[in-house]
C-alpha atoms as a PDB file:
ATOM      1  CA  UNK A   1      25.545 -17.393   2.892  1.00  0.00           C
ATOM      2  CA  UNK A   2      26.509 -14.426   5.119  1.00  0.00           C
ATOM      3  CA  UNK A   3      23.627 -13.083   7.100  1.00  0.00           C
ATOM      4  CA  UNK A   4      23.556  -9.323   8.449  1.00  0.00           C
ATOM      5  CA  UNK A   5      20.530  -8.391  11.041  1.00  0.00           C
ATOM      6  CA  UNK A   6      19.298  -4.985  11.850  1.00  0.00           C
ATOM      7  CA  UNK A   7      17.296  -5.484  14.960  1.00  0.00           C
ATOM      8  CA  UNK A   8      17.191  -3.427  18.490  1.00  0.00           C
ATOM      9  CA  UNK A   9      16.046  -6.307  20.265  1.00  0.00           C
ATOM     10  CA  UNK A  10      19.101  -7.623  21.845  1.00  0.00           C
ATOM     11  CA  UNK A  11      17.961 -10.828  23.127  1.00  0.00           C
ATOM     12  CA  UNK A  12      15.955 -11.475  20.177  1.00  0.00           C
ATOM     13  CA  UNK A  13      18.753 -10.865  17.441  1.00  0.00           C
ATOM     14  CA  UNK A  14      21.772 -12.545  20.050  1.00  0.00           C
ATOM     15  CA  UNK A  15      19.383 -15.646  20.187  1.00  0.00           C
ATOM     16  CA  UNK A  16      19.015 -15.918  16.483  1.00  0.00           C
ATOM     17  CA  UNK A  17      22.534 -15.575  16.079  1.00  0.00           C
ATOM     18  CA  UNK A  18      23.235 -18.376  18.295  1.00  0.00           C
ATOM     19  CA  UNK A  19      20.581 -20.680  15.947  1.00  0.00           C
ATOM     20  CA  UNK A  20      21.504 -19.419  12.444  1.00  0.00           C
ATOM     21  CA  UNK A  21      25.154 -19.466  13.105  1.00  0.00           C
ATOM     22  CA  UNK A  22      25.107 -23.158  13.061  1.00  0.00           C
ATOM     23  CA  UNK A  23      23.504 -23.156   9.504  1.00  0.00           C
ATOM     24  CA  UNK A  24      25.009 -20.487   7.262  1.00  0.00           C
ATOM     25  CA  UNK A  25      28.653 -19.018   6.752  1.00  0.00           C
ATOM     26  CA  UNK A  26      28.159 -16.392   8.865  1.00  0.00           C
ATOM     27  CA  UNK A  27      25.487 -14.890  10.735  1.00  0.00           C
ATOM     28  CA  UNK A  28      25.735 -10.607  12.517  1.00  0.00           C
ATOM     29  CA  UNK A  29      23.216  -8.598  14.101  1.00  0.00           C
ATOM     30  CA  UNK A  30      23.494  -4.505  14.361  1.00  0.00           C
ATOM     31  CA  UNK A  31      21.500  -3.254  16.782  1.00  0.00           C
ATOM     32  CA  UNK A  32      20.940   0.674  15.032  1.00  0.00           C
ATOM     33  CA  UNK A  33      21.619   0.952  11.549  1.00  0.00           C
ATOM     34  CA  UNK A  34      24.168   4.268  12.122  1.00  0.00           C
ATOM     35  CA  UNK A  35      26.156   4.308   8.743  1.00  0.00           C
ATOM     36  CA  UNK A  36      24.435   1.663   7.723  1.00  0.00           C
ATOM     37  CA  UNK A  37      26.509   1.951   3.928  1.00  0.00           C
ATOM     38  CA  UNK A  38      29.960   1.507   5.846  1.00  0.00           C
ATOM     39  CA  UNK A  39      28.667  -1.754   8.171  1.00  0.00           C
ATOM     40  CA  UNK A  40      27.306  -3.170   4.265  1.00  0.00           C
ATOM     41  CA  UNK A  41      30.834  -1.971   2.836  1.00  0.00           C
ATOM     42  CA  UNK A  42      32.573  -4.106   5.456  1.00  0.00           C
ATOM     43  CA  UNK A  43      30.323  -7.043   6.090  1.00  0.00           C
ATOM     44  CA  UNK A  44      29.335  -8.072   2.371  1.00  0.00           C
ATOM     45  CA  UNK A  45      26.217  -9.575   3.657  1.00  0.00           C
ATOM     46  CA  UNK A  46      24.566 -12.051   0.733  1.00  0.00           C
ATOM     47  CA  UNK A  47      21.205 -11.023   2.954  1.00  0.00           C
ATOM     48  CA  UNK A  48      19.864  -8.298   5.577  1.00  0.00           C
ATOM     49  CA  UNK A  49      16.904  -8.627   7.640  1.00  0.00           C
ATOM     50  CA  UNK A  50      15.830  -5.593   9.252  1.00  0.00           C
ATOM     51  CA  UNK A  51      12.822  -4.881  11.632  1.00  0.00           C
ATOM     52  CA  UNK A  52      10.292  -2.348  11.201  1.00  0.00           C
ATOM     53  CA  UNK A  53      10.886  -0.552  14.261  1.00  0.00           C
ATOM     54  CA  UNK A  54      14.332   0.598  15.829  1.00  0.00           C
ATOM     55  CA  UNK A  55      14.412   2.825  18.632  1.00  0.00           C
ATOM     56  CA  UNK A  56      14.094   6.327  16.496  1.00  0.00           C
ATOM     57  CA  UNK A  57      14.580   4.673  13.140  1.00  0.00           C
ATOM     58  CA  UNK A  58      11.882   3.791  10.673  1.00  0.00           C
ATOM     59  CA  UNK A  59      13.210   0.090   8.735  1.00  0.00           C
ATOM     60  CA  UNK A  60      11.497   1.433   6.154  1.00  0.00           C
ATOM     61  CA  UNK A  61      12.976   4.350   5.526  1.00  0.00           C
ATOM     62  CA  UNK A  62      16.444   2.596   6.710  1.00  0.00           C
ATOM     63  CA  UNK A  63      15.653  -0.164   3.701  1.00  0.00           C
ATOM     64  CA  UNK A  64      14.752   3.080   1.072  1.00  0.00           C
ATOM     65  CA  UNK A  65      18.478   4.276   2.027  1.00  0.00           C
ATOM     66  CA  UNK A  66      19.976   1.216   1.293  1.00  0.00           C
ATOM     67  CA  UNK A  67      18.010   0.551  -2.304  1.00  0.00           C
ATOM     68  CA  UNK A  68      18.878   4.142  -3.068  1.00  0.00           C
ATOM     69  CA  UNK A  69      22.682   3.612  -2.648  1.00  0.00           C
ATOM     70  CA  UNK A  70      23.233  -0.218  -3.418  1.00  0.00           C
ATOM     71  CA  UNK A  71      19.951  -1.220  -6.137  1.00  0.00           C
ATOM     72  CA  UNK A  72      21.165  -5.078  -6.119  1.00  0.00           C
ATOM     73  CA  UNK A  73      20.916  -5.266  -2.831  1.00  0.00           C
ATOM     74  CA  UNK A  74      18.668  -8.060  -0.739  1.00  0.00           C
ATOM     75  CA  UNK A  75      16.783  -6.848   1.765  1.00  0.00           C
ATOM     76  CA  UNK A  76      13.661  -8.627   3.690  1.00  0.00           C
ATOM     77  CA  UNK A  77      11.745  -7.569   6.736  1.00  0.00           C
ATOM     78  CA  UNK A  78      11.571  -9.530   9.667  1.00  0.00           C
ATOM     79  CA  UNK A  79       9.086  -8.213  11.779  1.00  0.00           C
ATOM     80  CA  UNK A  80       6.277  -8.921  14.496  1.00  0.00           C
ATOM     81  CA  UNK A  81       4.649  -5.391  12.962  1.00  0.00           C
ATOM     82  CA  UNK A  82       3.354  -7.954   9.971  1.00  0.00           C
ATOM     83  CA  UNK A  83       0.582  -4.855   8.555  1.00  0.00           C
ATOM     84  CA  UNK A  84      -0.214  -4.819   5.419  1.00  0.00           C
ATOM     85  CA  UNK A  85       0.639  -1.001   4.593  1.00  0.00           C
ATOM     86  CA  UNK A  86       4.020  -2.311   5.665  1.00  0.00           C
ATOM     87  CA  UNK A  87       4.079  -5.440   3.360  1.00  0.00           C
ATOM     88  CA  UNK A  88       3.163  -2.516   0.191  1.00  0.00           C
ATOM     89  CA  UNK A  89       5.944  -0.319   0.805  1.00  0.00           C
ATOM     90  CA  UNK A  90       8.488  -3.231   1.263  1.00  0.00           C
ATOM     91  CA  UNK A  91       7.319  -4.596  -2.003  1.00  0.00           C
ATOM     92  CA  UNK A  92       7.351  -0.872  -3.737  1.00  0.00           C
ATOM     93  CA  UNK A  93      10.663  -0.170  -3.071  1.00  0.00           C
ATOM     94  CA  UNK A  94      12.137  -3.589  -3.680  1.00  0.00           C
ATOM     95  CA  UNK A  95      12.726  -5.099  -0.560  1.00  0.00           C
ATOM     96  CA  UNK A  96      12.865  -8.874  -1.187  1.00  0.00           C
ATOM     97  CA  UNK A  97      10.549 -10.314   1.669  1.00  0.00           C
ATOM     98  CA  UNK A  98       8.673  -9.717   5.040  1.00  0.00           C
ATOM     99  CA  UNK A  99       8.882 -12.605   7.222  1.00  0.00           C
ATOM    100  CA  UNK A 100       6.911 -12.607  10.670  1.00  0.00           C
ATOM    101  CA  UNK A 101       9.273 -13.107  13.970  1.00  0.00           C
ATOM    102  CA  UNK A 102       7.209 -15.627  15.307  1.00  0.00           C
ATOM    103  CA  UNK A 103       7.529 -18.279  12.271  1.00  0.00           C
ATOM    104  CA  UNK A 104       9.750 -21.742  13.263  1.00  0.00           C
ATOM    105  CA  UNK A 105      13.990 -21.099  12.590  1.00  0.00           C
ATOM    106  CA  UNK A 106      13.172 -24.088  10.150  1.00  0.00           C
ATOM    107  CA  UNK A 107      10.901 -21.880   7.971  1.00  0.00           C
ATOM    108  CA  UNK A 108      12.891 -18.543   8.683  1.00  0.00           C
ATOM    109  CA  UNK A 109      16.173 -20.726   6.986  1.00  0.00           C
ATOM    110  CA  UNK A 110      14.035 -22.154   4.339  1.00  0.00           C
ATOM    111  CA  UNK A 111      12.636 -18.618   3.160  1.00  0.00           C
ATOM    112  CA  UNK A 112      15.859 -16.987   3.198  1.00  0.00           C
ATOM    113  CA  UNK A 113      17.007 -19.738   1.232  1.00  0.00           C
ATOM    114  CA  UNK A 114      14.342 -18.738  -1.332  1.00  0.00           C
ATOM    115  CA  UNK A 115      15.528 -15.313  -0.919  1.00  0.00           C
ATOM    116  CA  UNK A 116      19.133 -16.243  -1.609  1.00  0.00           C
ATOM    117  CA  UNK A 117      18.286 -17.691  -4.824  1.00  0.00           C
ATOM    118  CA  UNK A 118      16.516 -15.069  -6.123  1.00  0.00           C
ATOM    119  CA  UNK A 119      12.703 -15.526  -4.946  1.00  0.00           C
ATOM    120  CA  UNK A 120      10.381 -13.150  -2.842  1.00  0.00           C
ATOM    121  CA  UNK A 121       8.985 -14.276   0.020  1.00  0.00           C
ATOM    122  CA  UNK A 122       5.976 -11.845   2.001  1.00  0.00           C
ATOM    123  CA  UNK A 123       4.453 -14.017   4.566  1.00  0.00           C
ATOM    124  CA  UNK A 124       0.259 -13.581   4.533  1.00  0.00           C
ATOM    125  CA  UNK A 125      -0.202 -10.333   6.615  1.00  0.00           C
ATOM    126  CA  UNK A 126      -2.396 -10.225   9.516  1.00  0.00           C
ATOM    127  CA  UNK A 127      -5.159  -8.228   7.406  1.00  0.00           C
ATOM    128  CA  UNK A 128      -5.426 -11.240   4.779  1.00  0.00           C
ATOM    129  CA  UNK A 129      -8.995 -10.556   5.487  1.00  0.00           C
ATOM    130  CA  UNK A 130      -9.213  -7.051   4.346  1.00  0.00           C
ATOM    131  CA  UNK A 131      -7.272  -7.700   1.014  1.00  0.00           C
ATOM    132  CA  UNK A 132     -10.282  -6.877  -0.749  1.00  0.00           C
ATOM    133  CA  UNK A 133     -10.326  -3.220   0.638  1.00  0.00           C
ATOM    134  CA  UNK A 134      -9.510  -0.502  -1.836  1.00  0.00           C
ATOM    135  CA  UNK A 135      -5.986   0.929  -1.172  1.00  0.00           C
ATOM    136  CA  UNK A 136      -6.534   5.022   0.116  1.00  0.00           C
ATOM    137  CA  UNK A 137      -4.873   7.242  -2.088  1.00  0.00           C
ATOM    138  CA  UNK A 138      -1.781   9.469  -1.090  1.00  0.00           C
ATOM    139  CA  UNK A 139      -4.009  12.397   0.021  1.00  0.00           C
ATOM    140  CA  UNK A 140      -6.349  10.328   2.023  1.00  0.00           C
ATOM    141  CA  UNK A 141      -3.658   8.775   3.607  1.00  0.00           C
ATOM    142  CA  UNK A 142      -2.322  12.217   4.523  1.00  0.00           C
ATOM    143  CA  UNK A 143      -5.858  13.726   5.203  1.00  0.00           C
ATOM    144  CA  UNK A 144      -6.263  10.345   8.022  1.00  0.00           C
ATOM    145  CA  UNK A 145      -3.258  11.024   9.906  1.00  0.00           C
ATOM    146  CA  UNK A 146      -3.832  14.908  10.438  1.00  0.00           C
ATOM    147  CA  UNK A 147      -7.200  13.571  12.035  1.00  0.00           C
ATOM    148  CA  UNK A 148      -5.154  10.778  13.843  1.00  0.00           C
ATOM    149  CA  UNK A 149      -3.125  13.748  15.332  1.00  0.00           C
ATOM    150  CA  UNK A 150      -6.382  15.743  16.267  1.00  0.00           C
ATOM    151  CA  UNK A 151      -6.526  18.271  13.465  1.00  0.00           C
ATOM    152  CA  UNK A 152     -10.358  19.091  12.950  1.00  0.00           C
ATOM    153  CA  UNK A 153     -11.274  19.330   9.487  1.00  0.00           C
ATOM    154  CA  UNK A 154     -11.178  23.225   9.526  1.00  0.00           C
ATOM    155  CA  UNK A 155      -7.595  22.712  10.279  1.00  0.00           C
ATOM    156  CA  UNK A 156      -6.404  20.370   7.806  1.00  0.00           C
ATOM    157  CA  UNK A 157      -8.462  22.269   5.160  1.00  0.00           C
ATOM    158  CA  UNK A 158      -6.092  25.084   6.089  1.00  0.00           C
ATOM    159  CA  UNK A 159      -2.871  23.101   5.833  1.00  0.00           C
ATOM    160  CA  UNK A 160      -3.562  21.601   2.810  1.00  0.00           C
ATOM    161  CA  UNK A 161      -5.011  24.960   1.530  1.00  0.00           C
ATOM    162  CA  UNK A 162      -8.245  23.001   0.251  1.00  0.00           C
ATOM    163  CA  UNK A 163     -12.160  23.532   1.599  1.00  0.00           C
ATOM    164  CA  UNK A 164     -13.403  22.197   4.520  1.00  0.00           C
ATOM    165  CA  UNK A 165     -15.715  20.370   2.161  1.00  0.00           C
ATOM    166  CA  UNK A 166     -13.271  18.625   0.418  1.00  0.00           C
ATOM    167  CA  UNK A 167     -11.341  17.091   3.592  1.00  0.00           C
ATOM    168  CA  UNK A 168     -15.057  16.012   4.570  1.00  0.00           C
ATOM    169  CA  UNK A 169     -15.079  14.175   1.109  1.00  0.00           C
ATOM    170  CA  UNK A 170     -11.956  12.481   1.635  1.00  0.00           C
ATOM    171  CA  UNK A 171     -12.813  11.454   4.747  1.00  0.00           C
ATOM    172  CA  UNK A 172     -15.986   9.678   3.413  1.00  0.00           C
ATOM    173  CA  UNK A 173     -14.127   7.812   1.140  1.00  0.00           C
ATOM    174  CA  UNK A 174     -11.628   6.811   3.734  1.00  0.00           C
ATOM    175  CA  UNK A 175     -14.545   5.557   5.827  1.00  0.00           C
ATOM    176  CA  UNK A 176     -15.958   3.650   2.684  1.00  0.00           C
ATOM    177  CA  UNK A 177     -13.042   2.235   1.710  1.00  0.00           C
ATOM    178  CA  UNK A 178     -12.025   1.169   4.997  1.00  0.00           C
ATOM    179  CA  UNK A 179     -15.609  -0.109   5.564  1.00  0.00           C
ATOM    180  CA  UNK A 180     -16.256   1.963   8.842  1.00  0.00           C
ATOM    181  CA  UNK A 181     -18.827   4.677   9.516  1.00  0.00           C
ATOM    182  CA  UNK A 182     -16.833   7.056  11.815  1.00  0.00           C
ATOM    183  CA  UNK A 183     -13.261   9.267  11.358  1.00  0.00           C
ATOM    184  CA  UNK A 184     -12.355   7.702  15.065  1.00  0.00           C
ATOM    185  CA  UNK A 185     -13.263   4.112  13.571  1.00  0.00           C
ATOM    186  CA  UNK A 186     -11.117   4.785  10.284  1.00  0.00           C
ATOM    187  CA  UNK A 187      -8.529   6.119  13.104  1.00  0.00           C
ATOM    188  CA  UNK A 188      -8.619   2.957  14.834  1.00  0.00           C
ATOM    189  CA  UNK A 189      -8.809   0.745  11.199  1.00  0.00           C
ATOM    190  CA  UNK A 190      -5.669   2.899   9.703  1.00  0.00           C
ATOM    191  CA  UNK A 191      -3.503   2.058  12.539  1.00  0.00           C
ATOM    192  CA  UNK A 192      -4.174  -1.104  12.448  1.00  0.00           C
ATOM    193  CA  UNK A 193      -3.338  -1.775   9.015  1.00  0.00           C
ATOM    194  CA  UNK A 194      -0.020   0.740   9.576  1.00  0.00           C
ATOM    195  CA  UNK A 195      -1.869   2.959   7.366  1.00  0.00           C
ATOM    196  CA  UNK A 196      -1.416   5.571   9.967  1.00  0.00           C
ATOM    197  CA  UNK A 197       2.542   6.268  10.875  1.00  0.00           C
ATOM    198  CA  UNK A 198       3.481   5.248  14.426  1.00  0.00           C
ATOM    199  CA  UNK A 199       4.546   8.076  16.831  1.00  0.00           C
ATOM    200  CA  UNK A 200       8.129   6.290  17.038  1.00  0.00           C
ATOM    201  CA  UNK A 201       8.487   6.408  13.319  1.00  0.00           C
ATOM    202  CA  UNK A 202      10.347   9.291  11.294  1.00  0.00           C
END
């Protein structure tokens, strides 16, 4: 099994390297995913982990590059960033796992194992507890972060070229869904849950 790892944390991904190279065929970390198709071409990975956050890249949108090009491909998180928003978009565009960096090398083997055969493995997100909440839809979710940037409603009204009133209607669902009675508290809840897109991301 031939391993390829897209992390930026050097000492992290060197350490693993050292462990997993004793138990599969062949075990490489990348530390930016720059033509991230030509490394793939020349590596033939079986696997590729990738982290959430690299530097100026998104793994996300990294991991929507590489289903786009190569379909068959498997891909799996492995991330300390275990949110649940994440663990939805991995799963919605086919990304084969999300596996938390803190879990045993035992268990990391094991679920790549499970991966390599042709399971799924998503670790329980940090949120288990708020499983029950009702997922925002796209224009809440959009609505949310304009307010996470400091837009007042007045001002994302104008963006979005809809009524005041109608941003203050999204935002009440927002707070009911997310069970909070304030936009800063739905602020606070949607980054959490990486509902709200980290500065770093793009």
């Amino acid at each position: 099994m031939k391993i390829l790892l897209f992390d930026d944390h050097q000492l992290f991904a060197k350490s693993l390297e050292i462990v997993m190279g004793q138990l599969v065929e062949a075990f490489k970390y990348v530390q930016m995913p720059e033509n991230i198709m030509g490394i793939i071409e020349k590596e033939q990975p079986d696997i590729i982990l990738m982290d959430i956050h690299m530097g100026a890249y998104s793994g996300l949108d990294v991991c929507r590059e590489v289903l786009a090009h190569a379909p068959d491909t498997k891909v799996a998180f492995l991330s300390g960033y275990n949110l649940q928003e994440y663990h939805r978009e991995a799963k919605r565009m086919g990304a084969k796992g999300f596996l938390d960096k803190n879990m045993s090398v035992e268990h990391l083997i094991d679920h790549i194992r499970q991966i390599h055969a042709g399971g799924e493995v998503f670790m329980p997100s940090k949120e288990d507890e708020e499983e029950l909440l009702e997922e925002l839809t796209p224009r809440e979710k959009e609505i949310l972060q304009f307010a996470s940037n400091g837009d007042t409603q007045q001002a994302i009204a104008d963006r979005l070229l809809i009524s005041r009133r109608t941003v203050n209607n999204h935002l009440m669902s927002v707070n009911d869904k997310l069970m909070v009675h304030s936009t800063v508290a739905a602020i606070v809840k949607g980054i959490e849950l990486g509902i709200i897109k980290l500065a770093n991301n793009r």
